[in-house]
Protein backbone atom coordinates (compact mmCIF):
# COMPACT_ATOMS: atom_id res chain seq x y z
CA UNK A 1 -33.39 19.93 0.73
CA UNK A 2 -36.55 20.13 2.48
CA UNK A 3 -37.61 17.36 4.99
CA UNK A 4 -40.95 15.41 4.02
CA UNK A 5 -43.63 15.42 6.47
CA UNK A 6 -44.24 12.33 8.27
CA UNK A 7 -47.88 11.31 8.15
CA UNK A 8 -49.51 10.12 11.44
CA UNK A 9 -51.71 6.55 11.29
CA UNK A 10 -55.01 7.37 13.34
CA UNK A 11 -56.91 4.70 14.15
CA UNK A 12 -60.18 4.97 13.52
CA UNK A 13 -62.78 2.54 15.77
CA UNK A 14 -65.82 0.93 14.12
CA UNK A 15 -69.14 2.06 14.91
CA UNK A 16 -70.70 -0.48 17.62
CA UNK A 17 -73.73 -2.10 15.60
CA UNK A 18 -76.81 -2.26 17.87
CA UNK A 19 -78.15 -5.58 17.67
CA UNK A 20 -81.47 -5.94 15.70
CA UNK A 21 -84.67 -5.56 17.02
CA UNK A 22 -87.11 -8.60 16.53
CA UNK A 23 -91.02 -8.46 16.32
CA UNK A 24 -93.51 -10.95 17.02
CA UNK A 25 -96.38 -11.64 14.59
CA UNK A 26 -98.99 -9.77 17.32
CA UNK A 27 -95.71 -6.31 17.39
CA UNK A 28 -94.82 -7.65 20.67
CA UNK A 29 -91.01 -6.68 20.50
CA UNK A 30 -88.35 -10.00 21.84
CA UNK A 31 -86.32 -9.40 24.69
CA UNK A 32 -82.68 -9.65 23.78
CA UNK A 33 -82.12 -12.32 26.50
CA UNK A 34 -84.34 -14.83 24.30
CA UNK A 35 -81.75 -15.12 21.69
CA UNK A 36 -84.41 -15.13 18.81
CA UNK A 37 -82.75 -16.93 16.00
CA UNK A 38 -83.10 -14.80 12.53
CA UNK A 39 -82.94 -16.83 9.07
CA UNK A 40 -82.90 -15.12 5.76
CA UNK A 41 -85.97 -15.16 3.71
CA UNK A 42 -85.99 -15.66 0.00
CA UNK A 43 -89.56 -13.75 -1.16
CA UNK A 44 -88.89 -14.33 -5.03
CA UNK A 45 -88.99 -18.14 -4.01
CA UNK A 46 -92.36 -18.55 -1.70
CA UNK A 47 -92.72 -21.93 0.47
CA UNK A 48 -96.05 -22.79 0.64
CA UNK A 49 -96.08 -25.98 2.46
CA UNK A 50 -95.02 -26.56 6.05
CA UNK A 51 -91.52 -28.59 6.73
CA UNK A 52 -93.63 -31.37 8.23
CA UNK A 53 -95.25 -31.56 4.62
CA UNK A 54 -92.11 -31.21 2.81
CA UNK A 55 -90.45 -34.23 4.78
CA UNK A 56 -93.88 -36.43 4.08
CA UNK A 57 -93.24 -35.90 -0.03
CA UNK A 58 -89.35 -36.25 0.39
CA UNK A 59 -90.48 -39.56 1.83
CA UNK A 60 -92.78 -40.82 -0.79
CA UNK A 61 -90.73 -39.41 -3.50
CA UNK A 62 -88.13 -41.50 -1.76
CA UNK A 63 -89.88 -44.39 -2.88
CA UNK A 64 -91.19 -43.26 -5.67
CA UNK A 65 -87.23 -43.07 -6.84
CA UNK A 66 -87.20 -46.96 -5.47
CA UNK A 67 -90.04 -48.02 -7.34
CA UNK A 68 -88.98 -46.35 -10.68
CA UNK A 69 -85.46 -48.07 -10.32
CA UNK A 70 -86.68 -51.30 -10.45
CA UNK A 71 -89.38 -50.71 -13.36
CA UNK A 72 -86.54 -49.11 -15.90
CA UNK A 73 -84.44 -51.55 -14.83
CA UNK A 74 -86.87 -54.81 -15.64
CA UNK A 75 -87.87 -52.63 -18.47
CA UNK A 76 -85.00 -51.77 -19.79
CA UNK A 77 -82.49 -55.10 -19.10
CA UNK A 78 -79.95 -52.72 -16.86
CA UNK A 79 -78.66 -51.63 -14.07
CA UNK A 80 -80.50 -48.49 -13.89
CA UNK A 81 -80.96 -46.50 -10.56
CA UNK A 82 -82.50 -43.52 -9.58
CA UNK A 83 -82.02 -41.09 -6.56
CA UNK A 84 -84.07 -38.14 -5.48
CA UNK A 85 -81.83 -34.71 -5.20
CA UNK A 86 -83.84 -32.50 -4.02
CA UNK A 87 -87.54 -31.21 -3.39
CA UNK A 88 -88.11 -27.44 -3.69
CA UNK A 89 -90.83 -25.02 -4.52
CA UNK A 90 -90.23 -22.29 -7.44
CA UNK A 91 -92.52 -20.07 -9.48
CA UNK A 92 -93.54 -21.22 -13.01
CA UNK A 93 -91.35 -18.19 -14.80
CA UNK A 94 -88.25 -19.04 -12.60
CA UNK A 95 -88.17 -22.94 -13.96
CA UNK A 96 -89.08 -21.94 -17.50
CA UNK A 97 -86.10 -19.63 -17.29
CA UNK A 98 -83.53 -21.84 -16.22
CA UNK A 99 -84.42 -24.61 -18.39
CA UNK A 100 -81.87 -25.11 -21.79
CA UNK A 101 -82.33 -25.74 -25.19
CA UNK A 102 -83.15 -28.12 -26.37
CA UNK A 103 -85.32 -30.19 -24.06
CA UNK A 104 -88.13 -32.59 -23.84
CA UNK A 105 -90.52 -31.51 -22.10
CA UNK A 106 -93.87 -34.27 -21.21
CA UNK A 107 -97.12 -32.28 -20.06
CA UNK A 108 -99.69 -34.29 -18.43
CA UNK A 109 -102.87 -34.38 -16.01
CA UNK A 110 -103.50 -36.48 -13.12
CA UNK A 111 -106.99 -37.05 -13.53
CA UNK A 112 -109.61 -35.84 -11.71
CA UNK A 113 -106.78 -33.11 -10.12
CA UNK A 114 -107.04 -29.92 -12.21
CA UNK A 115 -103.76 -28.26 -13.76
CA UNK A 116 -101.09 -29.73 -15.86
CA UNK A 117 -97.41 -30.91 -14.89
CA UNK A 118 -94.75 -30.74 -16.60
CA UNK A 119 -92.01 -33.91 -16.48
CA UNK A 120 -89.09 -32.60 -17.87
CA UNK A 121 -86.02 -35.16 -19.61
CA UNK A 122 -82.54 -33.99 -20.38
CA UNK A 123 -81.93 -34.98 -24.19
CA UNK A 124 -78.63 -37.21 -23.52
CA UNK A 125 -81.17 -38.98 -20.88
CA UNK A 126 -84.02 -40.04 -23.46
CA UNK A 127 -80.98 -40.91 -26.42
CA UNK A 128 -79.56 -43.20 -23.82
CA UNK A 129 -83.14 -44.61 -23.40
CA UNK A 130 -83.87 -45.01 -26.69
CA UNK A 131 -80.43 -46.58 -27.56
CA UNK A 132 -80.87 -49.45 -25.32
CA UNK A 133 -84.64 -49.76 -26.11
CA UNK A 134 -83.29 -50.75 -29.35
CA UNK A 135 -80.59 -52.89 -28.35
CA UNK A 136 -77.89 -50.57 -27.50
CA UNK A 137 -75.35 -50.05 -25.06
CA UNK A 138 -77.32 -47.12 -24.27
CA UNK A 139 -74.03 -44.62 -24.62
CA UNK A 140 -75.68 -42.72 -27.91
CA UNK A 141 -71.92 -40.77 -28.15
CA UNK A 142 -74.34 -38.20 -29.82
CA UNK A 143 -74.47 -34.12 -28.97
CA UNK A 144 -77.43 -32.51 -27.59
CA UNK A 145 -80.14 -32.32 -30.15
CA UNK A 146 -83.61 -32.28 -30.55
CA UNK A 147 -85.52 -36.12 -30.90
CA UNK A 148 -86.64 -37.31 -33.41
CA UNK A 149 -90.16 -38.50 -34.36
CA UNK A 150 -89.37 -42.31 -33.75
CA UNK A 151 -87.44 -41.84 -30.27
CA UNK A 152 -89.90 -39.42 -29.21
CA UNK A 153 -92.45 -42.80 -30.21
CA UNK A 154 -89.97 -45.21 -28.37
CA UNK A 155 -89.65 -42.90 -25.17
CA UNK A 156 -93.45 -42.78 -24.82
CA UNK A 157 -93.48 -45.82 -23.02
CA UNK A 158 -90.97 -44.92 -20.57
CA UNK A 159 -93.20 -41.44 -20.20
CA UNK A 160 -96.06 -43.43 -19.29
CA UNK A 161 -94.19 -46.07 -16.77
CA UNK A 162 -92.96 -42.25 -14.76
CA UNK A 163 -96.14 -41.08 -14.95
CA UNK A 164 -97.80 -43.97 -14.16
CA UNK A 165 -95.95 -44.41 -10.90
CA UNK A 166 -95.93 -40.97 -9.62
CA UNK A 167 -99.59 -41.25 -9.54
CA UNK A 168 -99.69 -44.18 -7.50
CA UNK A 169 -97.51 -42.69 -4.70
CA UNK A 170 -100.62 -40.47 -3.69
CA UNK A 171 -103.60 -41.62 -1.75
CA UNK A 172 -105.80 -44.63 -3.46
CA UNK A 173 -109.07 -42.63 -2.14
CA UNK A 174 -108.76 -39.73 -5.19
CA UNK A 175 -107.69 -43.08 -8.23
CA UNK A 176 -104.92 -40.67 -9.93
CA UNK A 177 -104.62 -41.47 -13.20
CA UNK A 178 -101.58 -40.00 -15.71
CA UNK A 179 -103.32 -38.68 -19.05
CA UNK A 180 -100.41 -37.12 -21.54
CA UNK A 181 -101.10 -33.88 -23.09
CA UNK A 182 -98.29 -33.35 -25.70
CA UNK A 183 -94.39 -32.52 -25.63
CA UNK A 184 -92.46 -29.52 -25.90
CA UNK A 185 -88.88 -29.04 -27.18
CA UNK A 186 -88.23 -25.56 -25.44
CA UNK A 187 -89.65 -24.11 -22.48
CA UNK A 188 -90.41 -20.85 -24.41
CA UNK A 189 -93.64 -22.16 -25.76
CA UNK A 190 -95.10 -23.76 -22.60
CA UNK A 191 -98.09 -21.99 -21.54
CA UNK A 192 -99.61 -24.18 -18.52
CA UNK A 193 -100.48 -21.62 -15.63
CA UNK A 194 -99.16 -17.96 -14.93
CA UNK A 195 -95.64 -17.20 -14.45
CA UNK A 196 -96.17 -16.16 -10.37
CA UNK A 197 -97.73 -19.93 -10.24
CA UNK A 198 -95.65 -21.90 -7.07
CA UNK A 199 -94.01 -25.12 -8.16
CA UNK A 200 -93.40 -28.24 -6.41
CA UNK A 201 -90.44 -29.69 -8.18
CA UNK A 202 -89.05 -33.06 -8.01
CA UNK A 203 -85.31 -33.45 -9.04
CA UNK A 204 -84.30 -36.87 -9.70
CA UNK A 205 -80.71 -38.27 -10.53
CA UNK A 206 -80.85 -41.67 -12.84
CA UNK A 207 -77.44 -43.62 -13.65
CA UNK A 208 -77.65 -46.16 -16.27
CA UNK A 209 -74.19 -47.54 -16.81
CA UNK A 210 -71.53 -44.59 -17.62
CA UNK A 211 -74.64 -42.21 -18.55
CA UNK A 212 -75.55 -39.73 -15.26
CA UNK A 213 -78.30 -37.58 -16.43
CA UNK A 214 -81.27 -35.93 -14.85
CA UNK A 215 -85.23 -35.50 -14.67
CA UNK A 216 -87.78 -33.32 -13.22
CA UNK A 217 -91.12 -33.25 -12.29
CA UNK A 218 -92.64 -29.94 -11.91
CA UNK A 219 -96.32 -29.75 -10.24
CA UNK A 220 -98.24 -27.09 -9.95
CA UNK A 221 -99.70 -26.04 -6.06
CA UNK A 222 -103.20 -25.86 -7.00
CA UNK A 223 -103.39 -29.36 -8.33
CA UNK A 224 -101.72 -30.80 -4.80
CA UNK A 225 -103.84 -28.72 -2.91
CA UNK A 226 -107.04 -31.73 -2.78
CA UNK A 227 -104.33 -34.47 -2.31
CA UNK A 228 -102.46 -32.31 0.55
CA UNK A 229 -105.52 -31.22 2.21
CA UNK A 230 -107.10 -35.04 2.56
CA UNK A 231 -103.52 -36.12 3.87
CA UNK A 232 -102.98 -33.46 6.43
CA UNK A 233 -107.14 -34.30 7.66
CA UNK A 234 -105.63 -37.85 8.02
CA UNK A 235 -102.50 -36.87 9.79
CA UNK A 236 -104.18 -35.10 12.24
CA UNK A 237 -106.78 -37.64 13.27
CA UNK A 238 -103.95 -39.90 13.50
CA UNK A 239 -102.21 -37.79 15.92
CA UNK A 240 -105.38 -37.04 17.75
CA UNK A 241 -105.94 -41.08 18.14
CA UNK A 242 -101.87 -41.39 19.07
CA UNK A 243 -102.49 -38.33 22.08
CA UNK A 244 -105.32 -40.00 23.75
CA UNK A 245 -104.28 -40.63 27.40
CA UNK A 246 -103.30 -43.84 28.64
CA UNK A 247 -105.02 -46.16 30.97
CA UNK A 248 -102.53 -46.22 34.36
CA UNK A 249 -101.05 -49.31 34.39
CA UNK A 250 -99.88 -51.01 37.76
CA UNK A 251 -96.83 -53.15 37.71
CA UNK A 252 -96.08 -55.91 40.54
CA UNK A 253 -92.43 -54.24 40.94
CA UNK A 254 -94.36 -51.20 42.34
CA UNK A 255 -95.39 -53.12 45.09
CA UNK A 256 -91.71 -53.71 46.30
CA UNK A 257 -91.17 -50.23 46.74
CA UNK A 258 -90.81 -48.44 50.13
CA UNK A 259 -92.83 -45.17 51.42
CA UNK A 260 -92.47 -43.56 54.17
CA UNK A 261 -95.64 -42.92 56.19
CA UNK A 262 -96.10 -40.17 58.95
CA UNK A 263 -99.02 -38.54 60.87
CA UNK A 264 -98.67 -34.61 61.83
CA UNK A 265 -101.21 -31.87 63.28
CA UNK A 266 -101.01 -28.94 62.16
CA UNK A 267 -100.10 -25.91 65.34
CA UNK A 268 -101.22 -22.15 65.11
CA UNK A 269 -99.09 -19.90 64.19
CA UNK A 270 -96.15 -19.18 67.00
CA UNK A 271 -93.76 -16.12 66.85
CA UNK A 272 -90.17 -16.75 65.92
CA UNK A 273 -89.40 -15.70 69.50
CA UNK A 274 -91.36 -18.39 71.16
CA UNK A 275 -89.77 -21.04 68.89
CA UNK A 276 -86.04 -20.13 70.02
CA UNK A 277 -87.26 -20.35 73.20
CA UNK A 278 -88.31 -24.14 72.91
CA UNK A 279 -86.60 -26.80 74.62
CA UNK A 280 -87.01 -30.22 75.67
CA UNK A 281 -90.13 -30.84 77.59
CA UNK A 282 -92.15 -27.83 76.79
CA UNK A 283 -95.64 -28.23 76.01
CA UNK A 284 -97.40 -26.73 72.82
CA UNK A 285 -101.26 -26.18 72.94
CA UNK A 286 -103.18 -27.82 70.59
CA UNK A 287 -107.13 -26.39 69.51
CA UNK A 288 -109.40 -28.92 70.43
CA UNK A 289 -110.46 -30.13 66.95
CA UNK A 290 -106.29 -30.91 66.14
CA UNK A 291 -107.35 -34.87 66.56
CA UNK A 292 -109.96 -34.71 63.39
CA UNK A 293 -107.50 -32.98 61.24
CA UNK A 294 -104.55 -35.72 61.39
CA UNK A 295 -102.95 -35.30 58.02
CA UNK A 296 -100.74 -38.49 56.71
CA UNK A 297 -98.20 -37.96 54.61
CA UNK A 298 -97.03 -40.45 52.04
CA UNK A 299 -93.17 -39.39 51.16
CA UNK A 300 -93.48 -35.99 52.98
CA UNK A 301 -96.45 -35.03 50.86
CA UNK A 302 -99.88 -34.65 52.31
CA UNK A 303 -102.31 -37.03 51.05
CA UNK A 304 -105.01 -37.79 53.70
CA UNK A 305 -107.18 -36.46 56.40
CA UNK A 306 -107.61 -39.00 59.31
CA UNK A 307 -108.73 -39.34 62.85
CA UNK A 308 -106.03 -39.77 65.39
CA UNK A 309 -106.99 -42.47 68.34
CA UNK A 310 -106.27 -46.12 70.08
CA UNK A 311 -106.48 -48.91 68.64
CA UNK A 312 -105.63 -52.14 70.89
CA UNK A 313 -103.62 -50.48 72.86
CA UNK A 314 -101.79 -48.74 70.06
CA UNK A 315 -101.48 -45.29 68.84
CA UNK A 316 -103.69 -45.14 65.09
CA UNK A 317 -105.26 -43.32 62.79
CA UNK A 318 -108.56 -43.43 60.62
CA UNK A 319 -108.59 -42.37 57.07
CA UNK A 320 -111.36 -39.66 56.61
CA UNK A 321 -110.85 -38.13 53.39
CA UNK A 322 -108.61 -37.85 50.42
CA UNK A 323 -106.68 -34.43 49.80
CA UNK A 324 -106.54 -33.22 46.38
CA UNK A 325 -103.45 -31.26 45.39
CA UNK A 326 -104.50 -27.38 46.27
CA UNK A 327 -105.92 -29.01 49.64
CA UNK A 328 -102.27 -30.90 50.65
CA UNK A 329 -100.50 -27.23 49.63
């Protein structure tokens, strides 16, 4: 019978991947020694504010969370407590898109700031509400569906205690106040700005009892854009007042501390040869001028110019000048 050929293994090495080239914003090209640090960029989902920004809303959404935590929960007559998720930016047609049916959905101005938000309530979320509003336990048990006219009524109030608070978190100077607009049960017939319109959205966590639900706040850019620009003008004067230079300061422990103090001349230069040939009791010359140019040192570091001389029978020197730093190099 015939033999079967035995197959060899070759092993085939991967191409070596050159390492990416990185430009600066002016084409200067990055050396590879400055270990540039490339993060991925997501272009369908902009940023347009700075991460100094986004950390100052985080913050007062932070408290916004706070503050709406203890109004449901005097409001309500429960535990109710509320924790901000996250803060991201997302164009208008993405959110629309990801948003269920059915939903209620709260549109609403903050006067005098053009554009309309949208705050958006999960269904089981605004049941709950109602339920307790009427005496409940607030677990409603019940499916997703749509509200009805009378819970829709009843949640009104808590739409106006969110919106209410979320326009006092902002500056007192621009007097935001919430005006609603109407309610939506689908996302499919909200027409409030284009769909390539950037987002600010505010996700928001509430527990009441067993019931963990959600709401969202979605803003438009261009209606934080007054708001952001004042607070940013604010920020930076603040900084500018926090980087003014501060008065030197002495402190009696300075005065404690030792400093070595030494008078020198300075010599023309002398070839190396004629310094290894220096020993004990050889003379240097001196120009005749050497005496006005005594230099003191404080610490080894040249600080004044003084006049060498006698003074009571003791070797001295005068103070002349003050050297400022190029002079003592």
């Amino acid at each position: 019978m015939p033999t079967a050929a035995k197959k060899k293994s070759v092993a085939v090495e991967a191409p070596e991947v050159a390492p990416a080239r990185v430009f600066r914003a002016d084409g200067v090209l990055f050396s590879p020694s400055q270990n540039v640090a490339v993060g991925n960029h997501d272009f369908r989902t902009p940023r347009f504010l700075a991460e100094t920004e986004l950390r100052r809303l985080r913050k007062m959404h932070q408290n916004f969370a706070g503050a709406l935590s203890a109004h449901f929960s005097s409001f309500l007559r429960a535990d109710v407590s509320l924790k901000m998720t996250s803060l991201s930016a997302m164009t208008y047609g993405k959110f629309a898109a990801a948003l269920p049916d059915p939903r209620h959905l709260v549109l609403f101005k903050a006067e005098p700031l053009p554009g309309v938000a949208i705050l958006d309530i999960t269904p089981q979320l605004a049941l709950s509400m109602t339920n307790r509003m009427l005496g409940g336990t607030g677990n409603s048990g019940e499916r997703t569906r749509a509200l009805t006219d009378i819970e829709i009524a009843l949640l009104e109030e808590l739409v106006q205690i969110i919106t209410a608070e979320w326009c006092r978190i902002w500056p007192a100077e621009f007097g935001l106040a919430a005006r609603h607009l109407g309610h939506e049960t689908s996302a499919r017939f909200l027409q409030v700005c284009p769909k390539d319109t950037i987002l600010l959205i505010v996700a928001m966590e509430v527990v009441a009892g067993d019931i963990v639900e959600s709401l969202q706040i979605a803003v438009p850019h261009f209606l934080l854009e007054p708001v952001l620009k004042t607070m940013q003008g604010v920020r930076t004067e603040d900084e500018g007042q926090k980087a003014a230079p501060r008065p030197p300061e002495w402190r009696n422990s300075y005065s404690q501390i030792a400093v070595s103090v030494t008078a020198d001349w300075p010599i023309p230069n002398v070839a190396i040869s004629d310094i290894l040939r220096l020993r004990v009791g050889d003379v240097v010359e001196l120009s005749r001028g050497v005496i006005e140019k005594t230099r003191i040192r404080l610490s080894n570091s040249p600080r004044f110019l003084a006049r060498a001389g006698n003074e009571n029978g003791h070797s001295a020197v005068q103070i002349r000048t003050v050297l400022e730093s190029e002079e003592s190099l």
